[in-house]
C-alpha atoms as a PDB file:
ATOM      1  CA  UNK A   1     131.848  69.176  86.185  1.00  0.00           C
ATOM      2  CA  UNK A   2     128.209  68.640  87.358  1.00  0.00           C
ATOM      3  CA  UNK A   3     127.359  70.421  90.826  1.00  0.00           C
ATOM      4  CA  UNK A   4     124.789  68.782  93.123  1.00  0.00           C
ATOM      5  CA  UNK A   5     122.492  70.306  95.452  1.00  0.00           C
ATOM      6  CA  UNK A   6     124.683  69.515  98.855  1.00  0.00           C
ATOM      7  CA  UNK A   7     127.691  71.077  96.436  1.00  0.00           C
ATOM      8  CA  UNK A   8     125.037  74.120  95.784  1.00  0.00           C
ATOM      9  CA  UNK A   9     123.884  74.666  99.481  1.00  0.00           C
ATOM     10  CA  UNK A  10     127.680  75.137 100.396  1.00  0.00           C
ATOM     11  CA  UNK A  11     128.602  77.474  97.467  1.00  0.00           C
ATOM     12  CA  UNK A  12     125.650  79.535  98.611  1.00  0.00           C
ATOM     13  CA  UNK A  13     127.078  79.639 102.503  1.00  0.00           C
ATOM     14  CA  UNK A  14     130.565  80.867 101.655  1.00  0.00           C
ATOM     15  CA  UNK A  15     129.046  83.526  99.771  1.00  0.00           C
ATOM     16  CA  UNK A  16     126.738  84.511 102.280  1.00  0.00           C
ATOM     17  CA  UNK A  17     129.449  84.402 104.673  1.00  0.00           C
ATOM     18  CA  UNK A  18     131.735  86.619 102.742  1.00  0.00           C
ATOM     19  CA  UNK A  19     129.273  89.260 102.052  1.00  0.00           C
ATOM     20  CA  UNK A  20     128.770  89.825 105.554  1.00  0.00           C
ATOM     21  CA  UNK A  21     132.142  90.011 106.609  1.00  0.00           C
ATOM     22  CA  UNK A  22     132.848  92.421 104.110  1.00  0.00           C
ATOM     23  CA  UNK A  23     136.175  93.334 102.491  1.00  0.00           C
ATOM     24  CA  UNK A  24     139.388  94.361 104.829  1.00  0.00           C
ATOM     25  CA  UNK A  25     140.182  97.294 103.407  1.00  0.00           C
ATOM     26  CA  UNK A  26     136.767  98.972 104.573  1.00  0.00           C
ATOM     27  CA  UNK A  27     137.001 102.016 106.615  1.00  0.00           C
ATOM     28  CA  UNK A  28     136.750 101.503 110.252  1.00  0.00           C
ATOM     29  CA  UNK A  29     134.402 104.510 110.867  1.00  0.00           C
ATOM     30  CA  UNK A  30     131.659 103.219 108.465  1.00  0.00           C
ATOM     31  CA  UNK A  31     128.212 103.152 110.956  1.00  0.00           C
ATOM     32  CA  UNK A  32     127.021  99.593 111.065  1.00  0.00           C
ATOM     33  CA  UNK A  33     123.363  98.812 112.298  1.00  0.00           C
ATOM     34  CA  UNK A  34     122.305  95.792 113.855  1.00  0.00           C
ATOM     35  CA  UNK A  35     117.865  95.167 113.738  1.00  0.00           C
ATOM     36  CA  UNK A  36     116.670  94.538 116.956  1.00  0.00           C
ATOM     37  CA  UNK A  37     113.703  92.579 117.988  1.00  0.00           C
ATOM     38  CA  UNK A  38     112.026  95.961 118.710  1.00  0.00           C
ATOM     39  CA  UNK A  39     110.089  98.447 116.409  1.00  0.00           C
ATOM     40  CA  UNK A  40     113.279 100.481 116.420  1.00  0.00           C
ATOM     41  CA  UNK A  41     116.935 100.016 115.792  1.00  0.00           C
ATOM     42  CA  UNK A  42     120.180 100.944 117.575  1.00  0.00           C
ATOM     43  CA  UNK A  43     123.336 102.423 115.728  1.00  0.00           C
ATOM     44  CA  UNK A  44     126.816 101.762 116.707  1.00  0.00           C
ATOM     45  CA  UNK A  45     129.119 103.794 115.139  1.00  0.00           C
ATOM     46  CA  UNK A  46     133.268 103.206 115.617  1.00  0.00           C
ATOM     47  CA  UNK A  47     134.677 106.287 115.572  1.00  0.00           C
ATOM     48  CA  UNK A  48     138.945 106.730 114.632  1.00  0.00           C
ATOM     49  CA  UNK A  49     140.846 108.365 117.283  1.00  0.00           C
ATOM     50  CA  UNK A  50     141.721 112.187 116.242  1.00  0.00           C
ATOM     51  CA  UNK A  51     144.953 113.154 115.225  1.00  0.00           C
ATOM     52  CA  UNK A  52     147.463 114.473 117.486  1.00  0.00           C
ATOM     53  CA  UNK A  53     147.953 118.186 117.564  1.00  0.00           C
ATOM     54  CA  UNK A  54     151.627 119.111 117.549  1.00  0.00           C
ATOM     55  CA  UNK A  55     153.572 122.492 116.826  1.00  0.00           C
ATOM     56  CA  UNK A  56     155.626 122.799 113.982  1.00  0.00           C
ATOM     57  CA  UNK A  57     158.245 125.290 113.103  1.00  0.00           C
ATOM     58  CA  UNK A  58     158.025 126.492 109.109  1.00  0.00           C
ATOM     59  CA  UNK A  59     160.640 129.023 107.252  1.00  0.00           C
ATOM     60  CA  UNK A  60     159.248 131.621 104.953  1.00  0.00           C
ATOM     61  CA  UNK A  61     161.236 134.169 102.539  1.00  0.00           C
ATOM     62  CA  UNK A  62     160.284 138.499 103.200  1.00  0.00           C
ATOM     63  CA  UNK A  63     162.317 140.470 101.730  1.00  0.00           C
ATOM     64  CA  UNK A  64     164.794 143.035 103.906  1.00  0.00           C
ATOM     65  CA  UNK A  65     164.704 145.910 101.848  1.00  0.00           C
ATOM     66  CA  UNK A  66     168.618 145.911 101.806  1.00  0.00           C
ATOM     67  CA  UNK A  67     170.243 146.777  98.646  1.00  0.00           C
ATOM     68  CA  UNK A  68     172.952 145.195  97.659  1.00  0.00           C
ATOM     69  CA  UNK A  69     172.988 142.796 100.835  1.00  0.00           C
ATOM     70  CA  UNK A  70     170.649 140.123 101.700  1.00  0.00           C
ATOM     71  CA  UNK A  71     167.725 141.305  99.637  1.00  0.00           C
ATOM     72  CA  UNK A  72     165.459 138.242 100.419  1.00  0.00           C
ATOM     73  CA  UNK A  73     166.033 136.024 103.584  1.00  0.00           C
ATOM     74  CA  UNK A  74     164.451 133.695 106.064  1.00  0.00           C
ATOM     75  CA  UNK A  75     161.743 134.089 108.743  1.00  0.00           C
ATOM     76  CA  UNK A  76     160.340 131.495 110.867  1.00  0.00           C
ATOM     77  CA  UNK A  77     156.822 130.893 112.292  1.00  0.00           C
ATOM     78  CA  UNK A  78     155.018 128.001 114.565  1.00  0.00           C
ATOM     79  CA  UNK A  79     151.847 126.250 113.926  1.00  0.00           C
ATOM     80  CA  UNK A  80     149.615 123.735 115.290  1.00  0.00           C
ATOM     81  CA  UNK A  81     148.497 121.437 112.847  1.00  0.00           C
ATOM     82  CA  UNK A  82     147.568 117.816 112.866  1.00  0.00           C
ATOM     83  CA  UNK A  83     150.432 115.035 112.532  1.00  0.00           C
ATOM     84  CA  UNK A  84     150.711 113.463 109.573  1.00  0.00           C
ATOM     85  CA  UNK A  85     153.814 110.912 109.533  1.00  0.00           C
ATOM     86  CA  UNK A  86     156.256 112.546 111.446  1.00  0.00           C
ATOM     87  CA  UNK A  87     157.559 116.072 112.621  1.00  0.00           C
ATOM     88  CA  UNK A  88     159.653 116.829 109.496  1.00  0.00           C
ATOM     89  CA  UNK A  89     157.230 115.305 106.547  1.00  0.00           C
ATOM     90  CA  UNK A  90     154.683 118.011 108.747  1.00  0.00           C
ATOM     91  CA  UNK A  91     156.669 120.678 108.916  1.00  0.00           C
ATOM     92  CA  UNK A  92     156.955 120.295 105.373  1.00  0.00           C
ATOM     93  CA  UNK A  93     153.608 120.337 104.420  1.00  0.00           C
ATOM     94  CA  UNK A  94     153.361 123.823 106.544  1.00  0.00           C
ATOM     95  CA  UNK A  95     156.329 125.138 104.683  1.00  0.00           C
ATOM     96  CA  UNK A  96     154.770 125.125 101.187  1.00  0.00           C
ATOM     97  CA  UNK A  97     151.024 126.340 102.672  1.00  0.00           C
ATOM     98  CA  UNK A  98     150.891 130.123 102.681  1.00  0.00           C
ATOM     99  CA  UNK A  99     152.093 131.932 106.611  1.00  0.00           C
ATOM    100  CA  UNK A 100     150.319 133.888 108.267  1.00  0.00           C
ATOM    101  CA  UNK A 101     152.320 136.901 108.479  1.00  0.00           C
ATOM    102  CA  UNK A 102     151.370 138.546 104.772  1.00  0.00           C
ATOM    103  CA  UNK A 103     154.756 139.728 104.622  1.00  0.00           C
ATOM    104  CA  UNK A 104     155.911 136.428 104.346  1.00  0.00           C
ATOM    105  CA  UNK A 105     156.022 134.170 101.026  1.00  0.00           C
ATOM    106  CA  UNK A 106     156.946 130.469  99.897  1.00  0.00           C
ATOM    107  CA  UNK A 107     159.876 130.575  97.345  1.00  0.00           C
ATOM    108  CA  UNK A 108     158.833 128.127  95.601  1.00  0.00           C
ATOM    109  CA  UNK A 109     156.513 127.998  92.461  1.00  0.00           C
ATOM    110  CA  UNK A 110     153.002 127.691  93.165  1.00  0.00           C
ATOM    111  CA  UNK A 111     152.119 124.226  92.623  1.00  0.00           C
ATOM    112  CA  UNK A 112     155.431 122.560  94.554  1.00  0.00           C
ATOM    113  CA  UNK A 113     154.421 119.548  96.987  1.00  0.00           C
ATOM    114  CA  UNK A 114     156.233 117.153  98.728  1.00  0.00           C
ATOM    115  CA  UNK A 115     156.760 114.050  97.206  1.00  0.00           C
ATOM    116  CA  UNK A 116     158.293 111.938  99.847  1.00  0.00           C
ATOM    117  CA  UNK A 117     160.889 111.973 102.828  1.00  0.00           C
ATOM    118  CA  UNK A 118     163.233 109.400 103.566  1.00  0.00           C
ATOM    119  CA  UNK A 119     165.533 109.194 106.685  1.00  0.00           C
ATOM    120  CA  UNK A 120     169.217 107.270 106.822  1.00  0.00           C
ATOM    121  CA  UNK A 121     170.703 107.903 109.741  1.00  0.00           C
ATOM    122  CA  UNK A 122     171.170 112.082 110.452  1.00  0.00           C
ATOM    123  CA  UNK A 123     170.132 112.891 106.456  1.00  0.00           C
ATOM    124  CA  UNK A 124     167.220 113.313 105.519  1.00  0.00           C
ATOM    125  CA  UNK A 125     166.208 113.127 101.796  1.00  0.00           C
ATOM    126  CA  UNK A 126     163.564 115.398 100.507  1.00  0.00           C
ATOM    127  CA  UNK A 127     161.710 114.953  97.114  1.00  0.00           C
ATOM    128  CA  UNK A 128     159.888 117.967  95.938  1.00  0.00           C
ATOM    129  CA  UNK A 129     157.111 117.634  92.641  1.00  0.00           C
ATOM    130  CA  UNK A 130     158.461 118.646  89.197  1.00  0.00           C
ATOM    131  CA  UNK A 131     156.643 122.153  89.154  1.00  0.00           C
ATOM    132  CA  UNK A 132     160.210 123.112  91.917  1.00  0.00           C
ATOM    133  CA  UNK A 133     161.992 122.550  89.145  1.00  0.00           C
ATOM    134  CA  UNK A 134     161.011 126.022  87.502  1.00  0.00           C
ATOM    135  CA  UNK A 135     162.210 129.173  88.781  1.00  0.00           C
ATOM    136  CA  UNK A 136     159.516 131.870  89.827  1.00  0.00           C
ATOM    137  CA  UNK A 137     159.536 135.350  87.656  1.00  0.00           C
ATOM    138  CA  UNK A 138     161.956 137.326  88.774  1.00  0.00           C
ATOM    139  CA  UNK A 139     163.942 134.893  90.635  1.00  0.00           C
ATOM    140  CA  UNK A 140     167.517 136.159  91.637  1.00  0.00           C
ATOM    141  CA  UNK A 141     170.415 134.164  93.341  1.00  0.00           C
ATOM    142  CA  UNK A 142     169.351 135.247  96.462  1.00  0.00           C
ATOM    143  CA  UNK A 143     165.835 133.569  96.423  1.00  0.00           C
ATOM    144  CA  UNK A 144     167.381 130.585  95.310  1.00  0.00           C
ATOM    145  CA  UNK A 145     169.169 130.227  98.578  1.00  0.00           C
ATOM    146  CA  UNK A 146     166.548 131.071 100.221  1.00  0.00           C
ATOM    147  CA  UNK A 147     164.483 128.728  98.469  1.00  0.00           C
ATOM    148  CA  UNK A 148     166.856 125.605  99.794  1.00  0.00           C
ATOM    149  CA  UNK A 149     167.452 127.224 103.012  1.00  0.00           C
ATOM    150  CA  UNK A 150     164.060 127.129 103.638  1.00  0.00           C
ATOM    151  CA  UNK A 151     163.888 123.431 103.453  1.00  0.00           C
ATOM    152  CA  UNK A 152     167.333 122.827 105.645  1.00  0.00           C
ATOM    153  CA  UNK A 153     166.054 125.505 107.898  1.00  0.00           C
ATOM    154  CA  UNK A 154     162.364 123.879 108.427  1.00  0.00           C
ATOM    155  CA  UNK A 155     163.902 119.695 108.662  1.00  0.00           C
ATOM    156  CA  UNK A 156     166.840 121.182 110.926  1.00  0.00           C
ATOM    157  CA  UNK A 157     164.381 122.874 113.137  1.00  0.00           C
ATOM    158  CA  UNK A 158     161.561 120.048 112.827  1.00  0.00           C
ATOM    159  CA  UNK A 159     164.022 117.510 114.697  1.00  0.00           C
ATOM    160  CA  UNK A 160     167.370 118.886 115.818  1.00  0.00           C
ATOM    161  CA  UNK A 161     169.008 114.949 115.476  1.00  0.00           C
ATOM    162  CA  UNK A 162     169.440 115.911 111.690  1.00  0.00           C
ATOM    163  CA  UNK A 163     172.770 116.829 109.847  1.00  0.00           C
ATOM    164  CA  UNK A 164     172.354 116.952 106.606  1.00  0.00           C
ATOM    165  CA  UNK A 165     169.258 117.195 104.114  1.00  0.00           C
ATOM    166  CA  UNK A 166     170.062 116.144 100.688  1.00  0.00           C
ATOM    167  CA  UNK A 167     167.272 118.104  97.981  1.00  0.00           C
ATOM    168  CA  UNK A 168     165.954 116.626  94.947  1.00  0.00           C
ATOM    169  CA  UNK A 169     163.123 117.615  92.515  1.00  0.00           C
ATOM    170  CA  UNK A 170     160.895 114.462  91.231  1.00  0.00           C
ATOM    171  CA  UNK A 171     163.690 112.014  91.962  1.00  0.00           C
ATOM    172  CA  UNK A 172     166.537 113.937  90.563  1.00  0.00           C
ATOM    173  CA  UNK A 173     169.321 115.591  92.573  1.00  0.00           C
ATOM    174  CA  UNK A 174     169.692 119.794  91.337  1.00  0.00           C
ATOM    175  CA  UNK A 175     173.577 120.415  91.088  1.00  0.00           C
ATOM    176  CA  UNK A 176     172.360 124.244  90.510  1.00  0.00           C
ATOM    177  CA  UNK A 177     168.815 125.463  91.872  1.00  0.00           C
ATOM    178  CA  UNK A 178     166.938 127.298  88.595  1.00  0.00           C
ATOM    179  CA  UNK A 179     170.588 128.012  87.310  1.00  0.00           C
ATOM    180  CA  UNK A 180     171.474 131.023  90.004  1.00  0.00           C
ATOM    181  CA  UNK A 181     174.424 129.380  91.638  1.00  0.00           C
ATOM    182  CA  UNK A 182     172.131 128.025  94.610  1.00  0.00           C
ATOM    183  CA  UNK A 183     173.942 124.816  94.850  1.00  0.00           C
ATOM    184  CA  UNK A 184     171.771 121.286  96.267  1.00  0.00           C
ATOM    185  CA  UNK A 185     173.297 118.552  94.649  1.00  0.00           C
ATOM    186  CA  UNK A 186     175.129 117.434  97.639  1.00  0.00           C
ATOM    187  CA  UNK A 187     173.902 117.298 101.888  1.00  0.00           C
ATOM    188  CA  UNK A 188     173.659 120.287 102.991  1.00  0.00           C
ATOM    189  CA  UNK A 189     173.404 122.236 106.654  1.00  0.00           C
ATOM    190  CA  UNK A 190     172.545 125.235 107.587  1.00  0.00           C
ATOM    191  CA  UNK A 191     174.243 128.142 106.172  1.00  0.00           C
ATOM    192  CA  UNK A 192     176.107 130.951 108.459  1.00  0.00           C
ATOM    193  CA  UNK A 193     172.889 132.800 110.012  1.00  0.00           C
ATOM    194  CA  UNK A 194     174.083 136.072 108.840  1.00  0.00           C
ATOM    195  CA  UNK A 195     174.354 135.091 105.458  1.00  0.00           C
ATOM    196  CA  UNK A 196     170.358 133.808 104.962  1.00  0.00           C
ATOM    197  CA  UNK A 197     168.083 134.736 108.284  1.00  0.00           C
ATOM    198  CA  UNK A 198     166.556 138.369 107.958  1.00  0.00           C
ATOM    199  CA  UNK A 199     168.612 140.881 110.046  1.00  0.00           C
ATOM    200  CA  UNK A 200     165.924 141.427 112.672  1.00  0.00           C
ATOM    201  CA  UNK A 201     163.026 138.773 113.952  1.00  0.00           C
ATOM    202  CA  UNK A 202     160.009 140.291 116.029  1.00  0.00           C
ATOM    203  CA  UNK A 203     158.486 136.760 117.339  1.00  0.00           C
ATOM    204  CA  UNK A 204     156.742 138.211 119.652  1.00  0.00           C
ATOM    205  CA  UNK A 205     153.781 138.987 119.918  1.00  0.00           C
ATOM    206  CA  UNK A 206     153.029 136.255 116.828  1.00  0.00           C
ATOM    207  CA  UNK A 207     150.921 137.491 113.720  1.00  0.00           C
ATOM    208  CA  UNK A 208     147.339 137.749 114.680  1.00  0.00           C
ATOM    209  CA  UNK A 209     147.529 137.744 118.083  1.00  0.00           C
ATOM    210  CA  UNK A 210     145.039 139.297 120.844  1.00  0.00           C
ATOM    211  CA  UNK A 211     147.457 140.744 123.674  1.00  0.00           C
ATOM    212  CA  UNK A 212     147.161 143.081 127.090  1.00  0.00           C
ATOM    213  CA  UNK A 213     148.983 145.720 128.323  1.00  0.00           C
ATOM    214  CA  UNK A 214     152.094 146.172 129.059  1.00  0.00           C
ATOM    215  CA  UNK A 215     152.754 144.581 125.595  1.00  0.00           C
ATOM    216  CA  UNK A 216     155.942 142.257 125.529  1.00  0.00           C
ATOM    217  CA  UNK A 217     158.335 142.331 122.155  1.00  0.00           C
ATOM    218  CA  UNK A 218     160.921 139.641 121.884  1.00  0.00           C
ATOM    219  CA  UNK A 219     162.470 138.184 119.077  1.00  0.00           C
ATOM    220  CA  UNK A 220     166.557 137.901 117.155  1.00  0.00           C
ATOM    221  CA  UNK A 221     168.806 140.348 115.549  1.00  0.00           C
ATOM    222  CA  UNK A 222     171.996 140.304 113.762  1.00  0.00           C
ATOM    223  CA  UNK A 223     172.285 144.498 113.273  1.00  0.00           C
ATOM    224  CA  UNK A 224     174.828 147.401 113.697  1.00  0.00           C
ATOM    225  CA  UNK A 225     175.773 147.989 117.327  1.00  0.00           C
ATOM    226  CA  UNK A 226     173.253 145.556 118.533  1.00  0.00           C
ATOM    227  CA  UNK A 227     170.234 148.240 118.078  1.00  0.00           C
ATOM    228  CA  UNK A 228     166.704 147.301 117.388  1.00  0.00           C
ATOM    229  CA  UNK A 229     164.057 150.171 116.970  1.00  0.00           C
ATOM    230  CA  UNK A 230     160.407 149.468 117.234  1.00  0.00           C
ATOM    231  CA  UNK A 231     157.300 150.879 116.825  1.00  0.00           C
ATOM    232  CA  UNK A 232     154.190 150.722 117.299  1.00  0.00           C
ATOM    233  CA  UNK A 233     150.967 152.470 115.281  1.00  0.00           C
ATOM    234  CA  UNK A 234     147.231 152.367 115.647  1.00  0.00           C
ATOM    235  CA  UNK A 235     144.456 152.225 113.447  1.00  0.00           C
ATOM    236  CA  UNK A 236     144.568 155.612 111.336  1.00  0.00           C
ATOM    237  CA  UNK A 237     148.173 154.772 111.313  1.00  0.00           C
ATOM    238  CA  UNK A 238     149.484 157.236 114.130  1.00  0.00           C
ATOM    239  CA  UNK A 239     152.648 156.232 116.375  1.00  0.00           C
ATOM    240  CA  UNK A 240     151.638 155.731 119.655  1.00  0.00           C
ATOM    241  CA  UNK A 241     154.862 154.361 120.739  1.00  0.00           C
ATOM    242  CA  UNK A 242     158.153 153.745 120.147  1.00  0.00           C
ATOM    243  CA  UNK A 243     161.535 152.973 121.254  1.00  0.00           C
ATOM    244  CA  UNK A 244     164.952 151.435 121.192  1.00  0.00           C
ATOM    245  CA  UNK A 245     166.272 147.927 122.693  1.00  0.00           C
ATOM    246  CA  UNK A 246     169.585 145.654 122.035  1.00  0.00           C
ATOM    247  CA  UNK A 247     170.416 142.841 120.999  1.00  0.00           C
ATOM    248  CA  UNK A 248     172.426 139.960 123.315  1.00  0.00           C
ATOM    249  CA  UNK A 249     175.076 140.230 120.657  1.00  0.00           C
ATOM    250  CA  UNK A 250     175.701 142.794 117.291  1.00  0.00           C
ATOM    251  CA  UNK A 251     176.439 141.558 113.843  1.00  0.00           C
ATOM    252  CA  UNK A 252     177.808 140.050 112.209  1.00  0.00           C
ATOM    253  CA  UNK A 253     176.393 137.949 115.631  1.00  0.00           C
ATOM    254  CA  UNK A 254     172.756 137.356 116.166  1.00  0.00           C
ATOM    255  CA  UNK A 255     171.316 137.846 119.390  1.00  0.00           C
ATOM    256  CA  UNK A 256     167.703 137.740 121.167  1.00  0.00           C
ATOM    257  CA  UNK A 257     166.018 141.182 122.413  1.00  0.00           C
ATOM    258  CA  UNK A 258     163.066 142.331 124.033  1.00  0.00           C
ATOM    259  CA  UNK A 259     161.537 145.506 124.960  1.00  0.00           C
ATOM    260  CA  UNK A 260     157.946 146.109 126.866  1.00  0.00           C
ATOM    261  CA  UNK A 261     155.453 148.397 125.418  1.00  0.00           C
ATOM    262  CA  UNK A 262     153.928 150.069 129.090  1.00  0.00           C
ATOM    263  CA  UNK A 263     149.989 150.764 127.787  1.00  0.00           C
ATOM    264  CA  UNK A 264     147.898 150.818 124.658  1.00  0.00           C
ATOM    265  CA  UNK A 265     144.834 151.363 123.687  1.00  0.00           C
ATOM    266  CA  UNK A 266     142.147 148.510 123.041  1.00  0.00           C
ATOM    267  CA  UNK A 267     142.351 148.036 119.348  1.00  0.00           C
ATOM    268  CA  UNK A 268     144.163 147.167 116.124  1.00  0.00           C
ATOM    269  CA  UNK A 269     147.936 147.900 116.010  1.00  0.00           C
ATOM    270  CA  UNK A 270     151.168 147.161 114.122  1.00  0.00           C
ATOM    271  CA  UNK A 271     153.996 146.398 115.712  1.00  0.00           C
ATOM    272  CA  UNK A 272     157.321 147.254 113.815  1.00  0.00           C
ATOM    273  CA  UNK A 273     161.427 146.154 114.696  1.00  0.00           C
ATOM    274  CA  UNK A 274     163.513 147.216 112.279  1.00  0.00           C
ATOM    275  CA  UNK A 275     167.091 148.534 111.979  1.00  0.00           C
ATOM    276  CA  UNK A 276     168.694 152.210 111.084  1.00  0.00           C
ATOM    277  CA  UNK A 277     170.684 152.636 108.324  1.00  0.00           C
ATOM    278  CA  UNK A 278     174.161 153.370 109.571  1.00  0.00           C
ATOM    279  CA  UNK A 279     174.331 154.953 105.778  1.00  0.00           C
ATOM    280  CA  UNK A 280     172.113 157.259 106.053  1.00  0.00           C
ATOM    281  CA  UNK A 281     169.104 156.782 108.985  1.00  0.00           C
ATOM    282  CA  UNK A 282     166.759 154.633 106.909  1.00  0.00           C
ATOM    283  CA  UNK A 283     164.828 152.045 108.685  1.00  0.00           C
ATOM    284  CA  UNK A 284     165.281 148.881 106.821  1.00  0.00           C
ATOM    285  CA  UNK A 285     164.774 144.888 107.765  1.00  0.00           C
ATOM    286  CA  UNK A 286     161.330 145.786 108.806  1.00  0.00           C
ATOM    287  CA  UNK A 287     159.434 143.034 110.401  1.00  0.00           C
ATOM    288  CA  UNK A 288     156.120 143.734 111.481  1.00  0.00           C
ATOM    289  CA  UNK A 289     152.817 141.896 112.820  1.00  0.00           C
ATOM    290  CA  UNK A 290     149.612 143.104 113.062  1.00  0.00           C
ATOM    291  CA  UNK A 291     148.340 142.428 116.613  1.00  0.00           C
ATOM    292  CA  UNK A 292     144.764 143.018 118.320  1.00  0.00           C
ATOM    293  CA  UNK A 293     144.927 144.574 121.729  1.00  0.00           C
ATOM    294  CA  UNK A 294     142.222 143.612 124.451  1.00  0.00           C
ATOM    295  CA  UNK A 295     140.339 146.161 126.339  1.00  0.00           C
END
């Protein structure tokens, strides 16, 4: 087919016209500059809205120190991240990052992402990458509850309109978690608190923080006769403060506690809540931040 020149001039308009257009899938923050009739020229630059900022709850696995009880359990802590998606697929994200507290640990094997998160109704279908599907060294029966836990726990607590969260690993449902009797084949809920939640909580003050005096402690406790010790030490180690509070309720109940710490010196300090022993005195489920006090 022969072109003439009338066919040639339009040819060559379209595809001057397309090129500046450009394609749709360009990114609306790319700077575009416009030549003025001036020695200079003016930039415009469209810039995409930030994120929003929203605070997430994540579980993470510390161990109690209990023998023969609940050796490793669950501890929860907030952050402020940017949303991507929704609450839960965010939430997510946070659970598998490393917390703050150093105490604190992901279950899972290094290398486990999320690969998606679907919603019917109240369940909510999580799909972890294939590296899930291999259990840590060392792995017990009692971090492979914790391990699912921590995902019920952190989509439970992410938006409080789900029942059920069903747990598979690169598309495939796991009738057994690493072979340790940590069952996910089916919806689950949360299990009994006592049975996967670490004996005592301090949430407050958070991992990290800068306080004042009087100090405030706060946080759960499922422990014998309701009684929470704490501590507190400075720098070269040295207790400069200590005490006793109770919990709202004693196990095998969990209930909230606080205590107030009156003065303490400007500086570094560890704050401890822990339980005794009714065996023999030891202090064991230990949970402790390391906190910065102002002067």
């Amino acid at each position: 087919m022969t072109t003439g020149p009338a066919s040639t001039a339009l040819v060559l308009s379209c595809t001057l016209l397309i090129a500046a257009c450009g394609s749709q899938d360009a990114s609306p923050t790319a700077a575009t500059t416009t030549p003025s009739t001036s020695t200079s020229t003016s930039t415009s630059t469209e810039s995409t809205p930030p994120a929003e900022t929203v605070t997430v709850p994540a579980y993470y696995a510390g161990r109690t120190g209990l023998e023969g009880g609940l050796e490793v359990a669950l501890y929860r802590e907030f952050a402020d991240v940017p949303l991507e998606g929704d609450r839960v697929s965010t939430a997510l994200d946070v659970m598998l990052q490393q917390p703050r507290d150093p105490d604190y640990f992901v279950p899972w094997p290094e290398g486990t992402r999320v690969l998606g998160v679907e919603r019917t109704a109240d369940l909510v279908t999580v799909d972890l990458s294939a590296e899930a599907a291999t259990a840590p060294p060392g792995a017990g029966e009692d971090l492979a509850r914790a391990a699912v836990q921590q995902v019920v726990h952190t989509v439970t607590a992410a938006d409080d309109a789900v029942a059920g969260v069903q747990l598979l690993i690169d598309g495939s449902r796991v009738p057994d978690l690493w072979g340790l009797g940590a069952h996910a084949g089916e919806a689950l809920a949360r299990a009994q608190a006592s049975e996967v939640l670490g004996p005592v909580w301090l949430l407050e003050p958070e991992q990290g923080a800068e306080v004042t005096s009087p100090v405030e402690l706060g946080g759960e406790a499922s422990v014998f006769e309701a009684t929470v010790g704490w501590d507190v030490t400075d720098a070269s180690g040295a207790v400069v403060a200590e005490g006793f509070a109770t919990a709202a309720e004693g196990a095998p109940g969990r209930g909230a506690w606080s205590a107030q710490v009156p003065s303490l010196e400007p500086g570094e300090h560890v704050v401890r809540a822990f339980s005794v022993s009714a065996r023999d005195g030891s202090v064991v489920a230990v949970d402790s931040k390391t906190v910065t006090v102002a002067g």
